[in-house]
PDB file of N, CA and C in Angstrom:
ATOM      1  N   UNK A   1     -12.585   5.082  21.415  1.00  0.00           N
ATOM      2  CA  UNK A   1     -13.694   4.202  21.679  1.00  0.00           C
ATOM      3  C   UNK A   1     -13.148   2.784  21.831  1.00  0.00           C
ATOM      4  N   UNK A   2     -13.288   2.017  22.952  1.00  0.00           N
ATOM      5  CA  UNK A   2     -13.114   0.652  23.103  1.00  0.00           C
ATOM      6  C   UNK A   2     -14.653  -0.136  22.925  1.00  0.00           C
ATOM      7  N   UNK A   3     -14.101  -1.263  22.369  1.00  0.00           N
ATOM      8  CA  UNK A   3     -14.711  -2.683  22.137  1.00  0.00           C
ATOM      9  C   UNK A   3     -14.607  -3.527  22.801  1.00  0.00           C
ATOM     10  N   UNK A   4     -15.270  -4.372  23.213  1.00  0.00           N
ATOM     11  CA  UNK A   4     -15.413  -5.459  23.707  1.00  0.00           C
ATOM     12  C   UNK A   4     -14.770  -6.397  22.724  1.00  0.00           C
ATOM     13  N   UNK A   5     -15.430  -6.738  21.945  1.00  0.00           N
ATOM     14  CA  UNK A   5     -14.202  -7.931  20.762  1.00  0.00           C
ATOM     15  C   UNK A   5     -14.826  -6.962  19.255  1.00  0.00           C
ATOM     16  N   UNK A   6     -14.139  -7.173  17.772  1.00  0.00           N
ATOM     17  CA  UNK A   6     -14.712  -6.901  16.785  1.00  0.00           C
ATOM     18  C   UNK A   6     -15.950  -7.300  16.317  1.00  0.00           C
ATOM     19  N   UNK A   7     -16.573  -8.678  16.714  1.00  0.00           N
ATOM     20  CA  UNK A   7     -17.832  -8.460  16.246  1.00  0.00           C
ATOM     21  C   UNK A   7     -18.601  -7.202  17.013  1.00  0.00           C
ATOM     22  N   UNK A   8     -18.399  -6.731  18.369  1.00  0.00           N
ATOM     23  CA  UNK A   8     -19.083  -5.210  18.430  1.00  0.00           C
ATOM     24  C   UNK A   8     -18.943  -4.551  18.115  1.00  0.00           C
ATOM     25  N   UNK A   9     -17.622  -4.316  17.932  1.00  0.00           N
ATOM     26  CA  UNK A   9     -17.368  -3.211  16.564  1.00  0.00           C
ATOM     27  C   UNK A   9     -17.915  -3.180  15.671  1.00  0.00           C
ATOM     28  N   UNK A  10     -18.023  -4.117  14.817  1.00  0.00           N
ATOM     29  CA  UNK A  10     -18.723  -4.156  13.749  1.00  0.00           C
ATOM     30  C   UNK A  10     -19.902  -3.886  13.424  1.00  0.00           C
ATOM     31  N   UNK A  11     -20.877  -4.507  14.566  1.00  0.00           N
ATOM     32  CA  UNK A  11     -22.318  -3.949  15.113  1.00  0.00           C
ATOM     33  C   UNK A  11     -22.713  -2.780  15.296  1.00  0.00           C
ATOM     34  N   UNK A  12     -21.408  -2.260  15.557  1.00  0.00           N
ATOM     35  CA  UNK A  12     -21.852  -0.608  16.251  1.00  0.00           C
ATOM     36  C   UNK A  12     -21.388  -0.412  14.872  1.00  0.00           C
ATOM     37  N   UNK A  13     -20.689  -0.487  14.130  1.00  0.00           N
ATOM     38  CA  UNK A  13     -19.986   0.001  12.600  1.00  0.00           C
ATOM     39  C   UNK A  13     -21.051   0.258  11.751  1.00  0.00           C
ATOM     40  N   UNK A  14     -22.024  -0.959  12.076  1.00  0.00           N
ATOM     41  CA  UNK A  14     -23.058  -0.850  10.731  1.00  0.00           C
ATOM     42  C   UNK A  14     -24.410  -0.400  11.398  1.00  0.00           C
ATOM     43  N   UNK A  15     -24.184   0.045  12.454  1.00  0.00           N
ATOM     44  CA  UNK A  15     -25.826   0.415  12.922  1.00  0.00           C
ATOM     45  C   UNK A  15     -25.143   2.057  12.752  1.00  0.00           C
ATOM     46  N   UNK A  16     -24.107   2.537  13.131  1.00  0.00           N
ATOM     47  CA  UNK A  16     -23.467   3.687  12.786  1.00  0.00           C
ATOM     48  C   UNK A  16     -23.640   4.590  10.876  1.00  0.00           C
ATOM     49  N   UNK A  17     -23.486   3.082   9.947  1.00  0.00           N
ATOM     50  CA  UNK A  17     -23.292   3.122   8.725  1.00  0.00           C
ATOM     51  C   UNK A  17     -24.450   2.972   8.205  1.00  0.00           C
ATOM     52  N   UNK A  18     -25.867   2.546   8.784  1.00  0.00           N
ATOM     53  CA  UNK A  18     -27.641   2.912   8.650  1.00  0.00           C
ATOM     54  C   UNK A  18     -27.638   4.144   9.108  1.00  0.00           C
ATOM     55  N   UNK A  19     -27.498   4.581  10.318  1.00  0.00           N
ATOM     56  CA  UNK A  19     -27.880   5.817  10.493  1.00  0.00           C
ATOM     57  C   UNK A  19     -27.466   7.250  10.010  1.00  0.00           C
ATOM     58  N   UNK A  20     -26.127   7.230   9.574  1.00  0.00           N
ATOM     59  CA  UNK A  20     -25.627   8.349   8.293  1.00  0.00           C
ATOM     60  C   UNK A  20     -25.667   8.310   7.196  1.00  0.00           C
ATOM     61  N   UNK A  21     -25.891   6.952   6.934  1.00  0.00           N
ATOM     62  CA  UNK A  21     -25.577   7.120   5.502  1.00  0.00           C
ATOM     63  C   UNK A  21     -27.700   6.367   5.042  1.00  0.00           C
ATOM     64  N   UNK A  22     -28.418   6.959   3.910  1.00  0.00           N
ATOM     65  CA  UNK A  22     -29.600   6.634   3.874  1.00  0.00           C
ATOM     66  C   UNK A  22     -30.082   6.301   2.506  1.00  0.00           C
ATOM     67  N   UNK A  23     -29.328   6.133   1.629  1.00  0.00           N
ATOM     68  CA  UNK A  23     -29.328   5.212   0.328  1.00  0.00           C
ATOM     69  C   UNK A  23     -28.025   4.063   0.122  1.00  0.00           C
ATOM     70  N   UNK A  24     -28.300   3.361   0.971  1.00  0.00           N
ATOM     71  CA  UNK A  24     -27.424   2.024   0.152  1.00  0.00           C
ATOM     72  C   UNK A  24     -27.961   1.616  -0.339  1.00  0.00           C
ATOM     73  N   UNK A  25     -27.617   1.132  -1.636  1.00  0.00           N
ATOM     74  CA  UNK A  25     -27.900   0.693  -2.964  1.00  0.00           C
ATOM     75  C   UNK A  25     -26.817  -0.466  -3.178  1.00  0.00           C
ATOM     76  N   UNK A  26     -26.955  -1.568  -2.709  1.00  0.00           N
ATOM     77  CA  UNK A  26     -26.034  -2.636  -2.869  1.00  0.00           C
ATOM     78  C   UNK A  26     -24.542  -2.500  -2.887  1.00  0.00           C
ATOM     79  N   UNK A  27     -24.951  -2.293  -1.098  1.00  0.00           N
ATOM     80  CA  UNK A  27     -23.494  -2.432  -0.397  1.00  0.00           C
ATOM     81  C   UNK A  27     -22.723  -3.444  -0.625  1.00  0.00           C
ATOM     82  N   UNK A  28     -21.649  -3.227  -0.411  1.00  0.00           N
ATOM     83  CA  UNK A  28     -20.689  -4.350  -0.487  1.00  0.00           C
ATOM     84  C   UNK A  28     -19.236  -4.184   0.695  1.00  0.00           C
ATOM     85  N   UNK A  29     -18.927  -5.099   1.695  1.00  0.00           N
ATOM     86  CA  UNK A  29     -18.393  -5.004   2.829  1.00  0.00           C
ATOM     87  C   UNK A  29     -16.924  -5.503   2.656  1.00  0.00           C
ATOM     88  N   UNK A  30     -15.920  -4.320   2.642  1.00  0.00           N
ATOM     89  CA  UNK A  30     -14.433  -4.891   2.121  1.00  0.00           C
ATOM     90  C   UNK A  30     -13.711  -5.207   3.118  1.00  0.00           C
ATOM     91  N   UNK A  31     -13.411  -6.749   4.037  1.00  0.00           N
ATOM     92  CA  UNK A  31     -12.675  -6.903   5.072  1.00  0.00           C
ATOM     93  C   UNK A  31     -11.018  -7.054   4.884  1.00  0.00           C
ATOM     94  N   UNK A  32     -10.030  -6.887   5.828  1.00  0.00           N
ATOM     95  CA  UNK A  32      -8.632  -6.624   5.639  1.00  0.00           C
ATOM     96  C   UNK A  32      -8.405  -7.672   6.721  1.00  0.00           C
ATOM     97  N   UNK A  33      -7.607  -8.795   6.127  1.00  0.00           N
ATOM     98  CA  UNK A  33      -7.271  -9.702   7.156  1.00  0.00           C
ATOM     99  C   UNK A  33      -6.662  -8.948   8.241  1.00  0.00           C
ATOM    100  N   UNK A  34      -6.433  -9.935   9.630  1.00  0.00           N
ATOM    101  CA  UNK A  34      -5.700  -9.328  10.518  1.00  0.00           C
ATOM    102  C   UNK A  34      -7.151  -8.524  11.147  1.00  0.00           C
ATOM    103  N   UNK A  35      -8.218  -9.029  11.405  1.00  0.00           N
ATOM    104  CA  UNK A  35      -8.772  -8.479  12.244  1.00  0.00           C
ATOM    105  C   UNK A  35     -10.179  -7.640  11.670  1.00  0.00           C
ATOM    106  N   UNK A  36      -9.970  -6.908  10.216  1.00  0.00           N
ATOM    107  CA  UNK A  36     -10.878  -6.266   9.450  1.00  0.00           C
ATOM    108  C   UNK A  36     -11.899  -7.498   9.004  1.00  0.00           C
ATOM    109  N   UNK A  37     -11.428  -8.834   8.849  1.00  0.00           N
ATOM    110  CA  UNK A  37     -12.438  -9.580   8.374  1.00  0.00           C
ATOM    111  C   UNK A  37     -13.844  -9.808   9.147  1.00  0.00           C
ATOM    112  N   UNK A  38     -13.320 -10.361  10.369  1.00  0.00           N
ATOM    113  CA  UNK A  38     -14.210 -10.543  12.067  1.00  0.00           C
ATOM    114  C   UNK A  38     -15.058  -9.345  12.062  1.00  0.00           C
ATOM    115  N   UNK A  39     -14.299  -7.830  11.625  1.00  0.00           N
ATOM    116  CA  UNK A  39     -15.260  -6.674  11.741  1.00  0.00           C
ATOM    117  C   UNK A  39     -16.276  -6.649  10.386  1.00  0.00           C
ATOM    118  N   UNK A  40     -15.996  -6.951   9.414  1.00  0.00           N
ATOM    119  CA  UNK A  40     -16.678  -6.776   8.364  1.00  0.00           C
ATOM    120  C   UNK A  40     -17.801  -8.367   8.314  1.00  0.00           C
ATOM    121  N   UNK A  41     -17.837  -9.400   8.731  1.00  0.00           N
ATOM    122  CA  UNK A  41     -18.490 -10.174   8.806  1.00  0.00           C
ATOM    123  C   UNK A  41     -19.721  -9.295   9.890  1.00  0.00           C
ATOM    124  N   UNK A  42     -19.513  -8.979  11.060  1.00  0.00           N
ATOM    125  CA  UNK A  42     -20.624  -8.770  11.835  1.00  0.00           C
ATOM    126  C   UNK A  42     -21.290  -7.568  11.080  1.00  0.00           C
ATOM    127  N   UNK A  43     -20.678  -6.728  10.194  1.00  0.00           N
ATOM    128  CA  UNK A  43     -20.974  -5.664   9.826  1.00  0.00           C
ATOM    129  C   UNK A  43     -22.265  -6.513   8.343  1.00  0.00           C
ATOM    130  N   UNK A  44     -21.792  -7.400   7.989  1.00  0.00           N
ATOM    131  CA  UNK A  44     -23.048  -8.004   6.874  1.00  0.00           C
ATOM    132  C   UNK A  44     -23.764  -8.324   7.682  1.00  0.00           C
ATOM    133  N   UNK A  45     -23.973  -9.241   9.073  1.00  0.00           N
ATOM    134  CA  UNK A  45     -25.085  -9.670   9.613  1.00  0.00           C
ATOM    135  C   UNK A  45     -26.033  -8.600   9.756  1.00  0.00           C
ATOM    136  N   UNK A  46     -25.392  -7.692   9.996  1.00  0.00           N
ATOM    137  CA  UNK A  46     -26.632  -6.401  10.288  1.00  0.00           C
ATOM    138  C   UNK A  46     -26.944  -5.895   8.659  1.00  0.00           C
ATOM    139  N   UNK A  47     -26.444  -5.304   7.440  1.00  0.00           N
ATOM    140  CA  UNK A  47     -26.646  -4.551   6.917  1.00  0.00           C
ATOM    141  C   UNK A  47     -27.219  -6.061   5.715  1.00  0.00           C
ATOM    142  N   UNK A  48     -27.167  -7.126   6.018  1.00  0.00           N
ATOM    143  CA  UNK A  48     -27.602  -8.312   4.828  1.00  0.00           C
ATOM    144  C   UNK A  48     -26.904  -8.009   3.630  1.00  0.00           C
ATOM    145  N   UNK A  49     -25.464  -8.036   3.448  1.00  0.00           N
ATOM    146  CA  UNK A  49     -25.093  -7.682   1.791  1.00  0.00           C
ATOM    147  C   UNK A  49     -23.900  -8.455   2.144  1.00  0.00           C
ATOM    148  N   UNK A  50     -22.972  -8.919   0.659  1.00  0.00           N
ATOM    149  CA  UNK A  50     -21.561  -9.502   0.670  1.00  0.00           C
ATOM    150  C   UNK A  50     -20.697  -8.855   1.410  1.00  0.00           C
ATOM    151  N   UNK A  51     -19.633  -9.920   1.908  1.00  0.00           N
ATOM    152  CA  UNK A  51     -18.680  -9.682   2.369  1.00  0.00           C
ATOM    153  C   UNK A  51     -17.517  -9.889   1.562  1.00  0.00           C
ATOM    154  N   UNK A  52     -16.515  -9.370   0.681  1.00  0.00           N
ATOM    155  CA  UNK A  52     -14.903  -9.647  -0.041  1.00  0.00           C
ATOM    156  C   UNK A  52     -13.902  -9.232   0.841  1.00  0.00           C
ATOM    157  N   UNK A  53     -12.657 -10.021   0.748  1.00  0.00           N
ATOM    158  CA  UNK A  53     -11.750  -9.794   1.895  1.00  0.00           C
ATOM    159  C   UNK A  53     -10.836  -9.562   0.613  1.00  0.00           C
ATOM    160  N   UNK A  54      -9.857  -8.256   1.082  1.00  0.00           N
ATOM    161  CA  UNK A  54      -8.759  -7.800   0.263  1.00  0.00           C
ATOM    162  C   UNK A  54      -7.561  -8.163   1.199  1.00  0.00           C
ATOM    163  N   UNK A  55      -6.813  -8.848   0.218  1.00  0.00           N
ATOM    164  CA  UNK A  55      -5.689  -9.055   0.508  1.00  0.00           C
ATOM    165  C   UNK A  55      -4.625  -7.863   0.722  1.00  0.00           C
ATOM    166  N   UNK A  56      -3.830  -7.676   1.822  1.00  0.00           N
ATOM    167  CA  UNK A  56      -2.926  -6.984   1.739  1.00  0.00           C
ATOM    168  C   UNK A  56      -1.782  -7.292   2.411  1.00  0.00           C
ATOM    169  N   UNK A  57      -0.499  -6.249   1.981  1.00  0.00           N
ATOM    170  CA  UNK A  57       0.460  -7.254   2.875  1.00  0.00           C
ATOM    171  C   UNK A  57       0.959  -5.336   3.933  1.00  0.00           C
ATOM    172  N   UNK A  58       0.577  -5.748   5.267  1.00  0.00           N
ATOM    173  CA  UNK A  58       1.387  -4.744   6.245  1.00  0.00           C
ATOM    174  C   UNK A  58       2.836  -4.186   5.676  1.00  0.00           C
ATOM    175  N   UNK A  59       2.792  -3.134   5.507  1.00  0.00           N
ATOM    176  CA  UNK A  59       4.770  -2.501   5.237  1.00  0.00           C
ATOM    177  C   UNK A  59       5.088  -1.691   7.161  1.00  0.00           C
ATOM    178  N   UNK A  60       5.502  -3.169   7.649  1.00  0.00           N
ATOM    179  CA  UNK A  60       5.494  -2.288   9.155  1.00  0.00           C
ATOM    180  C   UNK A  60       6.844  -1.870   9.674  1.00  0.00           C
ATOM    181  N   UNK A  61       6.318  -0.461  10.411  1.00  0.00           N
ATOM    182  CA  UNK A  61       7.374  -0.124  10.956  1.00  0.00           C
ATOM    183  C   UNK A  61       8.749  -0.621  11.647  1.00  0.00           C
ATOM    184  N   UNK A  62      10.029  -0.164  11.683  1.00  0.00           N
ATOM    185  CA  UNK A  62      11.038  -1.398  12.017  1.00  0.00           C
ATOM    186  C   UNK A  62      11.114  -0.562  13.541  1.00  0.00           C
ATOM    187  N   UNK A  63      10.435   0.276  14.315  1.00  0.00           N
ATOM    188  CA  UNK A  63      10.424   0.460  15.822  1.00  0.00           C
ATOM    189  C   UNK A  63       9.442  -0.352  15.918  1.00  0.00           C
ATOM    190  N   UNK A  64       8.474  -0.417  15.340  1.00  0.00           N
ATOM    191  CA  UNK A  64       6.922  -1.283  16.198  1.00  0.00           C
ATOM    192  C   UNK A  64       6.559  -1.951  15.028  1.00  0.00           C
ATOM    193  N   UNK A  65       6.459  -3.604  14.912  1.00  0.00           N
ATOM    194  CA  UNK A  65       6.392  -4.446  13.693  1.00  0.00           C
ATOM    195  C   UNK A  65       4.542  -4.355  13.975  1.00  0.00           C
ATOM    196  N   UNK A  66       3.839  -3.855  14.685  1.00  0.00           N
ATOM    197  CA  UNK A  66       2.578  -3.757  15.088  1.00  0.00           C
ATOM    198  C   UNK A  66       1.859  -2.331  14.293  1.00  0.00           C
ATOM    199  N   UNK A  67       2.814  -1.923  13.939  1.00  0.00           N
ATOM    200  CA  UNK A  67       2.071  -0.429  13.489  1.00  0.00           C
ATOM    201  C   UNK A  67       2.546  -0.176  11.803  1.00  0.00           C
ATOM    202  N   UNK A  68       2.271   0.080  10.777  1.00  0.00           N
ATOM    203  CA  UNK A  68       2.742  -0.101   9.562  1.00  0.00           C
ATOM    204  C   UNK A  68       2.272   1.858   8.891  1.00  0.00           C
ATOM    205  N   UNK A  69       3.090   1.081   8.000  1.00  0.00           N
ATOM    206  CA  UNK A  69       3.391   2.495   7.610  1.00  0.00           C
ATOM    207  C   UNK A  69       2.877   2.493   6.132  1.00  0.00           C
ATOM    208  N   UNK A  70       2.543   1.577   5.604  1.00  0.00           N
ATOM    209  CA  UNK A  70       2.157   1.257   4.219  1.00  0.00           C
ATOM    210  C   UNK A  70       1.927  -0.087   4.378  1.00  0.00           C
ATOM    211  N   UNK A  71       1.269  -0.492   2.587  1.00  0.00           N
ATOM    212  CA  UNK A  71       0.711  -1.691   2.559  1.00  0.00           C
ATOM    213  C   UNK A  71       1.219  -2.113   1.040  1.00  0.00           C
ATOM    214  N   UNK A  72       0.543  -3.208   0.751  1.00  0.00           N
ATOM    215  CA  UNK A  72       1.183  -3.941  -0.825  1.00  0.00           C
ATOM    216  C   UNK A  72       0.177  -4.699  -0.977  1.00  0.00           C
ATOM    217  N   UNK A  73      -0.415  -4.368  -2.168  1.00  0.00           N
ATOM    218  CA  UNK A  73      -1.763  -5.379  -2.315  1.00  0.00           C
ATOM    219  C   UNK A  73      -1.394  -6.557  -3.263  1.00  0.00           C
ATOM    220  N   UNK A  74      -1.788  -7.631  -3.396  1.00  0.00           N
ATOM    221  CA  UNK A  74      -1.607  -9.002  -4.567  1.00  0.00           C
ATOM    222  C   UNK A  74      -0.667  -8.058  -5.801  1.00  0.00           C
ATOM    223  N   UNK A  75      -1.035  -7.137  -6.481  1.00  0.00           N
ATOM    224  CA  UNK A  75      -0.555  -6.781  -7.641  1.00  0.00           C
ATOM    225  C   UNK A  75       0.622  -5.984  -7.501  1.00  0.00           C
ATOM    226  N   UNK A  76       0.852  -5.575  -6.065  1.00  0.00           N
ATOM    227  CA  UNK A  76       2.300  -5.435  -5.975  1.00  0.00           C
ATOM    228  C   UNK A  76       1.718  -3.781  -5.891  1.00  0.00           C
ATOM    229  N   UNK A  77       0.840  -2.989  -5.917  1.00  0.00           N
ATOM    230  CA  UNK A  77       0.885  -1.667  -5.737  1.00  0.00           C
ATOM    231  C   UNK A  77       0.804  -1.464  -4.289  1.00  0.00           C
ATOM    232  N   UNK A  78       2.035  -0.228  -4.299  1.00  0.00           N
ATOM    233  CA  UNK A  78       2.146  -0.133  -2.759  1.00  0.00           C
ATOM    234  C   UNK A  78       1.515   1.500  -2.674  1.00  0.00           C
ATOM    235  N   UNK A  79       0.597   1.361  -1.203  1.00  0.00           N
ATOM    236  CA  UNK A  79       0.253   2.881  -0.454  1.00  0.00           C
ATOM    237  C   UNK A  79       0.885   2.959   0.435  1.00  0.00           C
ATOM    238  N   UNK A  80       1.443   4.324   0.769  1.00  0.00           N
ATOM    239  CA  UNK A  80       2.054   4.744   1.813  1.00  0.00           C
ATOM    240  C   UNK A  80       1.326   5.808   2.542  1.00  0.00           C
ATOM    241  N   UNK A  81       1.804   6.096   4.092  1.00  0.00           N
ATOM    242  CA  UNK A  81       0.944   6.806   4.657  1.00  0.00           C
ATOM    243  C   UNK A  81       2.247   8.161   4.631  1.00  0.00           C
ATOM    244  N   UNK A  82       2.083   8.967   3.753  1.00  0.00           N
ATOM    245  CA  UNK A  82       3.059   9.822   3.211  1.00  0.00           C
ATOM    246  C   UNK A  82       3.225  10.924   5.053  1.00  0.00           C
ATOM    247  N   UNK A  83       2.001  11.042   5.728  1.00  0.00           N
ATOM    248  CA  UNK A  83       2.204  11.890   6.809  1.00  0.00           C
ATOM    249  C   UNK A  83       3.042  11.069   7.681  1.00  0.00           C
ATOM    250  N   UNK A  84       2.529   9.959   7.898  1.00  0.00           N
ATOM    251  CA  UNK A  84       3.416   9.149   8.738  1.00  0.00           C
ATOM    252  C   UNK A  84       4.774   9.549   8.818  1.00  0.00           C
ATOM    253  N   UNK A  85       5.256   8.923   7.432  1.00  0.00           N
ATOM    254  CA  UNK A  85       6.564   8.663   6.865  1.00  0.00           C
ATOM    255  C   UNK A  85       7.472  10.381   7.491  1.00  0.00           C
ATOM    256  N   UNK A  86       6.710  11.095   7.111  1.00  0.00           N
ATOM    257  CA  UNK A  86       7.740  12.422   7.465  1.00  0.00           C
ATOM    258  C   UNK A  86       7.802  12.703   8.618  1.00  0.00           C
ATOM    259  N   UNK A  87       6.763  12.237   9.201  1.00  0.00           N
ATOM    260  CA  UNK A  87       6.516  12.739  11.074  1.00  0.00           C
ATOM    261  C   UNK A  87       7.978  11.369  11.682  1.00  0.00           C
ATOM    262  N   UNK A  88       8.079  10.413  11.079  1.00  0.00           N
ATOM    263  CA  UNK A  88       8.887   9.719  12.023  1.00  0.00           C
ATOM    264  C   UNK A  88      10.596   8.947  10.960  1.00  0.00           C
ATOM    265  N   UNK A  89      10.490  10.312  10.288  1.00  0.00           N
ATOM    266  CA  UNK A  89      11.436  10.786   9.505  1.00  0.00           C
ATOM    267  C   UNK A  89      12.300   9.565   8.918  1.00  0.00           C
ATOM    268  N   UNK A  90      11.296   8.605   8.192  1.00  0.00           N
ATOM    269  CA  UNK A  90      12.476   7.776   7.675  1.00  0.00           C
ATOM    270  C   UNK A  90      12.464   8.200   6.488  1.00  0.00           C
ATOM    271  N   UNK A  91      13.232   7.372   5.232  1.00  0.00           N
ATOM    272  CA  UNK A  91      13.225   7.507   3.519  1.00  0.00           C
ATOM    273  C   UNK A  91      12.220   6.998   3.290  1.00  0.00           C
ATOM    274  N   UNK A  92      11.608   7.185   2.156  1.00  0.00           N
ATOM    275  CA  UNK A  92      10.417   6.334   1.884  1.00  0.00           C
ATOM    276  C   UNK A  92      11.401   5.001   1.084  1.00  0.00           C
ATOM    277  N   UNK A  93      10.348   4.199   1.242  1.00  0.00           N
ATOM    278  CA  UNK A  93      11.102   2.429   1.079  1.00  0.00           C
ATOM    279  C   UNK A  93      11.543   1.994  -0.404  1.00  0.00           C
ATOM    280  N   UNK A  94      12.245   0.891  -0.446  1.00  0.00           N
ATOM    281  CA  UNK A  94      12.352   0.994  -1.869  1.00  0.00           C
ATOM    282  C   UNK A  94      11.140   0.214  -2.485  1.00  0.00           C
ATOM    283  N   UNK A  95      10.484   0.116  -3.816  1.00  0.00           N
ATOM    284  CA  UNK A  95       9.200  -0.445  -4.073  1.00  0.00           C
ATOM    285  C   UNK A  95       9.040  -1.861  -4.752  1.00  0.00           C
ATOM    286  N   UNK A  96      10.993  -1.624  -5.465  1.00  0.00           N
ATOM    287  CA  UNK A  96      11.054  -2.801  -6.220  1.00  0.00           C
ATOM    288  C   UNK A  96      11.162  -4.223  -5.406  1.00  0.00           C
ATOM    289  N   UNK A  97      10.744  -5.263  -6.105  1.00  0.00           N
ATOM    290  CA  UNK A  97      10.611  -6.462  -5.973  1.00  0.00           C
ATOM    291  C   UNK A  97      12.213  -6.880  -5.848  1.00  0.00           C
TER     292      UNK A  97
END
């Protein structure tokens, strides 16, 4: 599916996120810099609830610095995308600081 820019995304995100889902009970909209914020802002204009932006830091790939393979949040816990990692056969990274 293409977009025009993320605020349509987002529009279509939350008119998507009324129509399946039919008890929100004080939503709350988690944006990811780098682009998730822009989507999660248009996504409160429609659904009227907060927006919090989580910090994270990209763990990106060293063929494509555009595509990541994991992340590292403020507290230093890292997720990895464990399918990724084996499909494009590297080691998994080291974690320490």
């Amino acid at each position: 599916m293409h977009f025009k820019d993320r605020k349509e995304a987002g529009g279509i995100l939350a008119e998507r996120l009324i129509s399946e889902t039919h008890n929100f009970k004080d939503p709350i909209v988690l944006g990811i810099p780098r682009g998730g914020v822009a989507v999660g802002y248009a996504v409160i204009e429609v659904l009227r609830c907060p927006l919090d932006v989580v910090s994270l830091r990209k763990l990106p790939l060293p063929s494509d610095p555009e595509a990541g393979f994991g992340a590292v949040n403020l507290d230093k816990k890292v997720v990895l995308n464990e399918t990724l990692l084996s499909q494009i056969q590297i080691g998994k990274p080291s974690t320490s600081s």
